[in-house]
C-alpha atoms as a PDB file:
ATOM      1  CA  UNK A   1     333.644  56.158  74.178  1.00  0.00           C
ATOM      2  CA  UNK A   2     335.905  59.256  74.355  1.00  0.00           C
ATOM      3  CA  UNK A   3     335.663  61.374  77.550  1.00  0.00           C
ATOM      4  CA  UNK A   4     336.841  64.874  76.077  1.00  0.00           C
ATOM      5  CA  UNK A   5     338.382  67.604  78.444  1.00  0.00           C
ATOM      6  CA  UNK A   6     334.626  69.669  77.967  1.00  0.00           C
ATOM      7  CA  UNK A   7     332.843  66.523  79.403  1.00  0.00           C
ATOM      8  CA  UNK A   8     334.702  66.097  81.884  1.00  0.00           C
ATOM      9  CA  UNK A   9     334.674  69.739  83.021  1.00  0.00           C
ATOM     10  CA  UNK A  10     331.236  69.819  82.524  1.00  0.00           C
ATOM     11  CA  UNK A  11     330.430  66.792  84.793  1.00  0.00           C
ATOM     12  CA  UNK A  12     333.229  68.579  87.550  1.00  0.00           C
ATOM     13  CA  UNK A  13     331.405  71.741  87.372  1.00  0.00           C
ATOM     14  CA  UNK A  14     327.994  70.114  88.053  1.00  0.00           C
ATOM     15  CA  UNK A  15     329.402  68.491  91.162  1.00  0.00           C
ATOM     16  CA  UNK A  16     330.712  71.798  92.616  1.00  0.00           C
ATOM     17  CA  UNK A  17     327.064  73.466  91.996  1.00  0.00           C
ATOM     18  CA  UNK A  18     325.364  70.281  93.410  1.00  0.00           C
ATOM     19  CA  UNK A  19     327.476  70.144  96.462  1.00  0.00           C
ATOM     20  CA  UNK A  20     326.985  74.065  97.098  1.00  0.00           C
ATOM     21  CA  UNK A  21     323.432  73.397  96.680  1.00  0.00           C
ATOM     22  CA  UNK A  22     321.162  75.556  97.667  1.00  0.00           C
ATOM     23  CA  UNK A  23     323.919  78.619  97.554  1.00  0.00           C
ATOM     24  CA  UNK A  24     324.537  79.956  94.622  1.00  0.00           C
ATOM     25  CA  UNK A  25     328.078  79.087  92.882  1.00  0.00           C
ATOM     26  CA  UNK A  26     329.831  81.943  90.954  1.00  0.00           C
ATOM     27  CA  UNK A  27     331.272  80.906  88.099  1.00  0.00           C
ATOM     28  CA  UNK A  28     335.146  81.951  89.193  1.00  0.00           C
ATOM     29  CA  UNK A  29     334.348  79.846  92.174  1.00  0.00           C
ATOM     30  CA  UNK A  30     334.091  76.620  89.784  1.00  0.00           C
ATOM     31  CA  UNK A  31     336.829  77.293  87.786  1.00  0.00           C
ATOM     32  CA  UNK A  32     339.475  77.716  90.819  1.00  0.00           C
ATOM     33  CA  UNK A  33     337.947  74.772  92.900  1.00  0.00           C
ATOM     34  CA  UNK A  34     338.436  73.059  89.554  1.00  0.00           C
ATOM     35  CA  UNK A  35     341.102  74.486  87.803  1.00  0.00           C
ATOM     36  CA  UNK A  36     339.197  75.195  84.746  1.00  0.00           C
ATOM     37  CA  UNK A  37     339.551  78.277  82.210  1.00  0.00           C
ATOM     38  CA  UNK A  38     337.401  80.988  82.795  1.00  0.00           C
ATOM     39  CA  UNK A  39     336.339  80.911  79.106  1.00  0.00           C
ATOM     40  CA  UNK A  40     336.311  77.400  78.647  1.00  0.00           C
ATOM     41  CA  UNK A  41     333.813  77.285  81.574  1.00  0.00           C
ATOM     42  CA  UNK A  42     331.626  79.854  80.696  1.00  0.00           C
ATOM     43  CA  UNK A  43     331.437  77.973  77.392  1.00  0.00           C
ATOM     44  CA  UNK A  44     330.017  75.141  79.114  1.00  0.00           C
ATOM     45  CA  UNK A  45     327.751  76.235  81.572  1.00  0.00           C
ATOM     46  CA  UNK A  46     326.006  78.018  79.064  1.00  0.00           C
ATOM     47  CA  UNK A  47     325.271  74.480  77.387  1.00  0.00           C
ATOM     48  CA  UNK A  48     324.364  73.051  80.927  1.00  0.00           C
ATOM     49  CA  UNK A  49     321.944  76.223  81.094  1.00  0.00           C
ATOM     50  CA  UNK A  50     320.503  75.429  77.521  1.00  0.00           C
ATOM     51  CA  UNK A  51     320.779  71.529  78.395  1.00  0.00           C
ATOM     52  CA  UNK A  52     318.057  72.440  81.138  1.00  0.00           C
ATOM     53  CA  UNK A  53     320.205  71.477  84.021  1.00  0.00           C
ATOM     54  CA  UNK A  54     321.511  74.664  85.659  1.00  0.00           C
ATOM     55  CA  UNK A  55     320.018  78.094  86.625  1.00  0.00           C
ATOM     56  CA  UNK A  56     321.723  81.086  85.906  1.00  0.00           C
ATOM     57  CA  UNK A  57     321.177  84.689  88.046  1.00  0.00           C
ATOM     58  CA  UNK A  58     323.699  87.784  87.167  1.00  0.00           C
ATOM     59  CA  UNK A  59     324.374  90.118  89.859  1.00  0.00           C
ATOM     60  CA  UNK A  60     326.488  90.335  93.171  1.00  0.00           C
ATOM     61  CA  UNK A  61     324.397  87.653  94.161  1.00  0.00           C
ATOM     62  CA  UNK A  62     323.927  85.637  91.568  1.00  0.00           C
ATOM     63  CA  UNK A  63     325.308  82.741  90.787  1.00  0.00           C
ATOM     64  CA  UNK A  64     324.440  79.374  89.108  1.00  0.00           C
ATOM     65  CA  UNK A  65     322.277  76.297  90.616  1.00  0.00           C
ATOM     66  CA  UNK A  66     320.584  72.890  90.014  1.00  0.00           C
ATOM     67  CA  UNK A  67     317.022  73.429  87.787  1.00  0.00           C
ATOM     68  CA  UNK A  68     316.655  69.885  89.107  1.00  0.00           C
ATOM     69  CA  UNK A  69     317.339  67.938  92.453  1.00  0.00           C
ATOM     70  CA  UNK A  70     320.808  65.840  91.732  1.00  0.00           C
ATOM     71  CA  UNK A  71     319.058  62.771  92.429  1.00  0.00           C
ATOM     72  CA  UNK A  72     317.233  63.881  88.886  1.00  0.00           C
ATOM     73  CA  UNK A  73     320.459  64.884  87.177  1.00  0.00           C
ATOM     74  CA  UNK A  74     322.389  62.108  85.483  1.00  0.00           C
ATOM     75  CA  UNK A  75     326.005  61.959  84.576  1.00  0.00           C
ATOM     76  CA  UNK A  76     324.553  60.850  80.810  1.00  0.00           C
ATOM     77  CA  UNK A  77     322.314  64.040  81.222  1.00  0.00           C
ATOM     78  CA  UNK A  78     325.602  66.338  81.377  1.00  0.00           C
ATOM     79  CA  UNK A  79     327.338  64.618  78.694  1.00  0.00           C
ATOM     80  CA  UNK A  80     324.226  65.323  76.867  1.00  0.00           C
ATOM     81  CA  UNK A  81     324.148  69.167  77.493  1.00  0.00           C
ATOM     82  CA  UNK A  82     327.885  69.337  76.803  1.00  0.00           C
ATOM     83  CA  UNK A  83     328.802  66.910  73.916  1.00  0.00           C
ATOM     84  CA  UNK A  84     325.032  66.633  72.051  1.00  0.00           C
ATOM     85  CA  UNK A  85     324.524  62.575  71.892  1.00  0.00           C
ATOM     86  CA  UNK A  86     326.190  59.821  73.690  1.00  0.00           C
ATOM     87  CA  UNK A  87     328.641  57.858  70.663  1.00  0.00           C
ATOM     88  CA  UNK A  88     330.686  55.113  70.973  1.00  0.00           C
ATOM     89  CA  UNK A  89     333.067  54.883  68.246  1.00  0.00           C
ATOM     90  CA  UNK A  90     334.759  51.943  66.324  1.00  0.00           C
ATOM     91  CA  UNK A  91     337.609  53.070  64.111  1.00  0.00           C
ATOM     92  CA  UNK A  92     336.111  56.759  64.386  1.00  0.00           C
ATOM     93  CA  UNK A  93     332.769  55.389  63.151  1.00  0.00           C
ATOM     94  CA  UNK A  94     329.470  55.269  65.565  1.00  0.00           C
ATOM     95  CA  UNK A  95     329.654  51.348  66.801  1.00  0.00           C
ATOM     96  CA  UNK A  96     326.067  50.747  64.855  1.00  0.00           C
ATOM     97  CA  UNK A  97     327.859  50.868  61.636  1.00  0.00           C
ATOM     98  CA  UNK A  98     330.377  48.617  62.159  1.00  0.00           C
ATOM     99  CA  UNK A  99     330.039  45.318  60.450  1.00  0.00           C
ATOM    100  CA  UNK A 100     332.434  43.065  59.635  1.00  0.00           C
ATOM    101  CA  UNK A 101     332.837  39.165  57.602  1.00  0.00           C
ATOM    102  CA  UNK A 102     334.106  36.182  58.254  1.00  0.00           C
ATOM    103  CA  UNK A 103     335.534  35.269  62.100  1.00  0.00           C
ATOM    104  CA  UNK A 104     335.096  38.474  63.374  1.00  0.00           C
ATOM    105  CA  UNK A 105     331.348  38.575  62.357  1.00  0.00           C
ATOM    106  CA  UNK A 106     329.982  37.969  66.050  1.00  0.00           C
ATOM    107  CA  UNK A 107     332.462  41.114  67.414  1.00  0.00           C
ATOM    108  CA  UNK A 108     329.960  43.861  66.188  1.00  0.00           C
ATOM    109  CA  UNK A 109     327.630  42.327  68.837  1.00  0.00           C
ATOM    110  CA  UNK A 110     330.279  43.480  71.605  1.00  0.00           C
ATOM    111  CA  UNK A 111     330.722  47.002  70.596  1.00  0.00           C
ATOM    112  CA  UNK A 112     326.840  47.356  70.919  1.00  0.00           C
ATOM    113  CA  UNK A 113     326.752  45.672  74.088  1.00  0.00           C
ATOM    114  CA  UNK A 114     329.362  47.718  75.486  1.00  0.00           C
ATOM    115  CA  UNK A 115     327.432  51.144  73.854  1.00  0.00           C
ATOM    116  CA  UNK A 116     324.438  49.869  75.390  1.00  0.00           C
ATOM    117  CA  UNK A 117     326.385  49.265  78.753  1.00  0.00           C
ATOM    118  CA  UNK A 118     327.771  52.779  79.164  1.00  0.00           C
ATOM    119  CA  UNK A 119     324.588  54.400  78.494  1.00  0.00           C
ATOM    120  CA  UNK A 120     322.814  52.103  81.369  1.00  0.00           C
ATOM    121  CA  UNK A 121     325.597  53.302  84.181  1.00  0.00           C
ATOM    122  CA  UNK A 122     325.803  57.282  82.560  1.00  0.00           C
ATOM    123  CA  UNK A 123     322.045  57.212  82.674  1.00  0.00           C
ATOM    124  CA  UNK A 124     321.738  55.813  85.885  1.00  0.00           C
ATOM    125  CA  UNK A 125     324.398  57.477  88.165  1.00  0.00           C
ATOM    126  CA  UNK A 126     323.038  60.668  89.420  1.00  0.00           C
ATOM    127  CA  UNK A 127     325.159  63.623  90.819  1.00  0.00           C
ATOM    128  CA  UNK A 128     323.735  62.541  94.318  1.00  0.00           C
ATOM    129  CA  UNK A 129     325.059  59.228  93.653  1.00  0.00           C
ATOM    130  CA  UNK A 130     328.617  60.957  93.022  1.00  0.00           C
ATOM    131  CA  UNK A 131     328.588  63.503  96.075  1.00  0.00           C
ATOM    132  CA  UNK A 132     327.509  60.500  98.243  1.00  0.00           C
ATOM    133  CA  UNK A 133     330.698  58.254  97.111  1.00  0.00           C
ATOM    134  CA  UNK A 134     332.834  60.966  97.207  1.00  0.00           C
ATOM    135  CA  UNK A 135     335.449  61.140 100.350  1.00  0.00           C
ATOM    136  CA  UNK A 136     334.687  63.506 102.836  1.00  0.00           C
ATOM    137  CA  UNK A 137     336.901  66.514 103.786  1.00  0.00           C
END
């Protein structure tokens, strides 16, 4: 599995709304605490928005929030909203297509079980798991 720049922004930017929670965050508020482009960002909180995962208010007020509690939000969730499916790759192929003869025949059972495997901790580590491991201030 790849984590691309736009995952990993997207699963940064969820933290920052989930440990503002219930204020609204601002979306030039994410990208400084974060360091993210302002474009780039807006990019990807409009998937989070369309992934169901974040409320969006314009306005002097407004801001963007959880749609869910972040004990309901998983990290595989995010990468969801911002990449489209979960793929593990073997030689730039997705690892149910890989096959292969001979003595390497039982390694195609390993790339599964490690696909499987990252899909069981993305889909079961929640943003509250994150902001409770996370140092404090």
């Amino acid at each position: 599995m790849h984590i691309s720049a736009r995952t990993d922004y997207a699963v940064r930017a969820m933290l920052v709304v989930a440990d503002s929670h219930p204020r609204l965050v601002k979306t030039s508020e994410i990208a400084a605490a974060e360091r993210i482009s302002m474009s780039f960002l807006a990019a990807i909180l409009t998937d989070l928005r369309r992934g169901g995962l974040l409320l969006s208010f314009r306005g002097t007020e407004g801001g963007h929030g959880l749609a869910r509690p972040a004990e309901a939000i998983s990290v595989g969730d995010i990468l969801r909203a911002a990449e489209g499916v979960l793929v593990t790759t073997v030689r730039g192929r997705p690892t149910a297509l890989a096959s292969y003869d001979g003595t390497a025949r039982g390694l195609r059972k390993v790339w599964l079980s490690l696909d499987l495997a990252i899909t069981e901790v993305v889909d079961r580590t929640t943003l509250a798991d994150l902001l409770a491991s996370a140092p404090g201030p």
